[in-house]
Protein backbone atom coordinates (compact mmCIF):
# COMPACT_ATOMS: atom_id res chain seq x y z
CA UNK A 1 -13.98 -2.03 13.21
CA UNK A 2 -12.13 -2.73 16.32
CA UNK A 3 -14.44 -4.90 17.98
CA UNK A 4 -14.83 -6.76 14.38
CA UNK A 5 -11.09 -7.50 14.39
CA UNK A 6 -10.78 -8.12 18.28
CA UNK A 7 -13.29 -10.91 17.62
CA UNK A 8 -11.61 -12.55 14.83
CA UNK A 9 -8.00 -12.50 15.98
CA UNK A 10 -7.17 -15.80 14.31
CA UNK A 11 -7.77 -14.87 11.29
CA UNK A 12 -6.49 -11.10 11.23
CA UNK A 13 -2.87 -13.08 12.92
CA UNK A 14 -3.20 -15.64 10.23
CA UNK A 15 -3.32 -12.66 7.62
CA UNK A 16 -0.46 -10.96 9.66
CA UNK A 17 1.50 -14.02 9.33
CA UNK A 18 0.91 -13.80 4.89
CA UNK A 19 2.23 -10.45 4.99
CA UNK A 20 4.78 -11.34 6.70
CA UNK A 21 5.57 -13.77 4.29
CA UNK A 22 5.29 -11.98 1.58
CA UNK A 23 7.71 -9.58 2.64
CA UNK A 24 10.13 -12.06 3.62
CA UNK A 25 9.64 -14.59 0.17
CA UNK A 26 8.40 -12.04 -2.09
CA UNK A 27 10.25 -8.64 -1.89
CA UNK A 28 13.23 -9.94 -0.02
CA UNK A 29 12.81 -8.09 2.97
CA UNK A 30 16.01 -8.58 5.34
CA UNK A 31 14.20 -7.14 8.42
CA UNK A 32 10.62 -6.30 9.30
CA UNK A 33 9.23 -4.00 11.75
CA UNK A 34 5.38 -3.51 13.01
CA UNK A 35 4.03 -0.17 14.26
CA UNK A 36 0.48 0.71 14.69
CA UNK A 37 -1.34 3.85 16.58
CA UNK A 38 -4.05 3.03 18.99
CA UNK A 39 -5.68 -0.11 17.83
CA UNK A 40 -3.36 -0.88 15.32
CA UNK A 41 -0.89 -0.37 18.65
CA UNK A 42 -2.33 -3.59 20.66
CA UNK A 43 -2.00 -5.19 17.10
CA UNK A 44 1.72 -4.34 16.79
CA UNK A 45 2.83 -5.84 19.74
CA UNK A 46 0.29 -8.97 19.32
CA UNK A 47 2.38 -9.41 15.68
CA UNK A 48 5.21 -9.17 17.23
CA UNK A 49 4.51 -11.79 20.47
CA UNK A 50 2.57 -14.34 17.47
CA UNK A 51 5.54 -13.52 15.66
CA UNK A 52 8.96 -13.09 17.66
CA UNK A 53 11.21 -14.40 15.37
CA UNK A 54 9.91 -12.81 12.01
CA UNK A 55 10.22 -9.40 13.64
CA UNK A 56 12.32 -6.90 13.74
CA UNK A 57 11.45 -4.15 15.51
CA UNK A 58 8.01 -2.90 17.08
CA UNK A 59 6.44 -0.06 17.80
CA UNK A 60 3.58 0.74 19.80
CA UNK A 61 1.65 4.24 20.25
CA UNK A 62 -0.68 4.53 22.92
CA UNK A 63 -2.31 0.75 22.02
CA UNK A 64 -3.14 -1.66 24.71
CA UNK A 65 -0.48 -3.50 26.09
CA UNK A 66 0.07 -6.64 28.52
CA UNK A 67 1.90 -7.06 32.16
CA UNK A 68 1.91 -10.71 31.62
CA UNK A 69 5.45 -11.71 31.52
CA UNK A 70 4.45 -15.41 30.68
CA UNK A 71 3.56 -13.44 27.52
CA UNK A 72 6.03 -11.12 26.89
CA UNK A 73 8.87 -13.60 27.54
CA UNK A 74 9.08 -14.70 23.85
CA UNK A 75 9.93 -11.10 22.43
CA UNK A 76 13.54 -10.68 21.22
CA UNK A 77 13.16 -7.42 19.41
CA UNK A 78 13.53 -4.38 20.53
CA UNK A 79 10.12 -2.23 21.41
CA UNK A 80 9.74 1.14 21.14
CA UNK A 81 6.87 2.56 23.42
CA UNK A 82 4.80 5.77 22.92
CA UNK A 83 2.09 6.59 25.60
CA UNK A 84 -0.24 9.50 27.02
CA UNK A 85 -0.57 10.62 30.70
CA UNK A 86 -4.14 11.53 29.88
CA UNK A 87 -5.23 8.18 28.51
CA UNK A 88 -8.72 6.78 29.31
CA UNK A 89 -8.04 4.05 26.90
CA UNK A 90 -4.56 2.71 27.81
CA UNK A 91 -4.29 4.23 31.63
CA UNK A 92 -0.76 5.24 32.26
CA UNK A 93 -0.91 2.91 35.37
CA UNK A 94 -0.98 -0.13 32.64
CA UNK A 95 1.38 1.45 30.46
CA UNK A 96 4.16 1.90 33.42
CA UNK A 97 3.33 -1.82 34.12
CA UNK A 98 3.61 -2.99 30.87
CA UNK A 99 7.59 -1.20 31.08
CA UNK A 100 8.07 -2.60 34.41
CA UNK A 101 7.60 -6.20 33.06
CA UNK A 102 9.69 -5.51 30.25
CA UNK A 103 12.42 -4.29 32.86
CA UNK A 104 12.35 -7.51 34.78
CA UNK A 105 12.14 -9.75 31.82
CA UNK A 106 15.45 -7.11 30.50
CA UNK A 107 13.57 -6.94 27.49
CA UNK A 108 14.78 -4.19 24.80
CA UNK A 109 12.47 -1.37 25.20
CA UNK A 110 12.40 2.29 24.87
CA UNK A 111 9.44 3.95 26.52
CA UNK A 112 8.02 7.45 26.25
CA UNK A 113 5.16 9.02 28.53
CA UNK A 114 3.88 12.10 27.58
CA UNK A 115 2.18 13.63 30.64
CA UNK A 116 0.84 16.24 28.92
CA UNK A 117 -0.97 14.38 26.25
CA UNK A 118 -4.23 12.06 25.71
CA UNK A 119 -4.91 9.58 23.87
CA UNK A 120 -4.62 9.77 20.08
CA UNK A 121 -2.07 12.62 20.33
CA UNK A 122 -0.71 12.06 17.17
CA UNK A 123 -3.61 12.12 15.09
CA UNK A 124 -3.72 15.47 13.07
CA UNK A 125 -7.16 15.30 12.50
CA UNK A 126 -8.64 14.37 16.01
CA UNK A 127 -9.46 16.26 18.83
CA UNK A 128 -6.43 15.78 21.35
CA UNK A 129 -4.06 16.28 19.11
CA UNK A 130 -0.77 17.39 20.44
CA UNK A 131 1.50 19.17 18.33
CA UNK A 132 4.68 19.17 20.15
CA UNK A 133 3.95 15.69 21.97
CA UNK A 134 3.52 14.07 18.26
CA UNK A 135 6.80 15.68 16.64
CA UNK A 136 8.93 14.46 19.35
CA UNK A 137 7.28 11.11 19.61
CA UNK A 138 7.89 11.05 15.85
CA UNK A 139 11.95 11.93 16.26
CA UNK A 140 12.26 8.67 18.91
CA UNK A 141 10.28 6.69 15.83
CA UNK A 142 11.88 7.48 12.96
CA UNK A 143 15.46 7.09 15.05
CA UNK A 144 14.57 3.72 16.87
CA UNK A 145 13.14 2.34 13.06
CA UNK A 146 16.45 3.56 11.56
CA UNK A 147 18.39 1.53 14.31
CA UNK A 148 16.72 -1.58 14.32
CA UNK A 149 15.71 -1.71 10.69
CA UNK A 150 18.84 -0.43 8.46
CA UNK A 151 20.06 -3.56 6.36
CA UNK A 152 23.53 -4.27 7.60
């Protein structure tokens, strides 16, 4: 499934870009956020950097992210990051880099590592899944949504 939507990205932004319509023209949304675990991660933060000004807020757990600063330039929103020390996937090394470029950019973000924790920590039903690691990560979430998402 992954590779499948990493090789029609067009398309699956295009279809991003409806629903993001549709909540804007269709149930009135005031604000919009995007949050996605793992591959639905990298896709969180590519709705938000396709779609900057549509978006609200974005979260990100454990899903690839960029360094590029040419690229991360355009967000405006704040980002809530959620990553694993243990992470094969999205290496921590890339994660701290991905913060760092945020930093010098002063970009809005609020970053979590979990040291303790692999990959897919939050996932109940998989193998590394980490309890304590998920609950907390799920207290920053539900608080940085509540934040950046509450109609004013």
């Amino acid at each position: 499934m992954g590779r499948t939507l990493s090789q029609n990205e067009a398309p699956a932004l295009a279809n991003l870009g409806d629903a993001i319509a549709y909540l804007q023209n269709d149930v009135g949304a005031s604000k919009i956020g995007v949050i996605g675990w793992c591959q639905g991660g990298k896709w969180s933060l590519l709705t938000a950097l396709n779609y900057p000004a549509d978006i609200d807020a974005t979260v990100v757990y454990y899903g690839r992210v960029t360094d590029d600063k040419a690229e991360l330039e355009v967000l405006d929103m704040p980002v809530l990051g959620v990553f694993a020390g243990d992470d094969f996937i999205v290496p921590p090394k890339l994660a701290y880099s991905f913060a760092t470029s945020m930093a010098g950019l002063k970009k809005d973000l609020e970053f979590y590592m979990y040291r303790d924790a692999s990959h897919a920590f939050s996932n109940p039903s998989g193998m590394d899944y980490n309890p304590e690691a998920a609950a907390d990560a799920w207290i920053h979430t539900t608080a940085f949504l509540a934040r950046n998402l509450q109609a004013e």
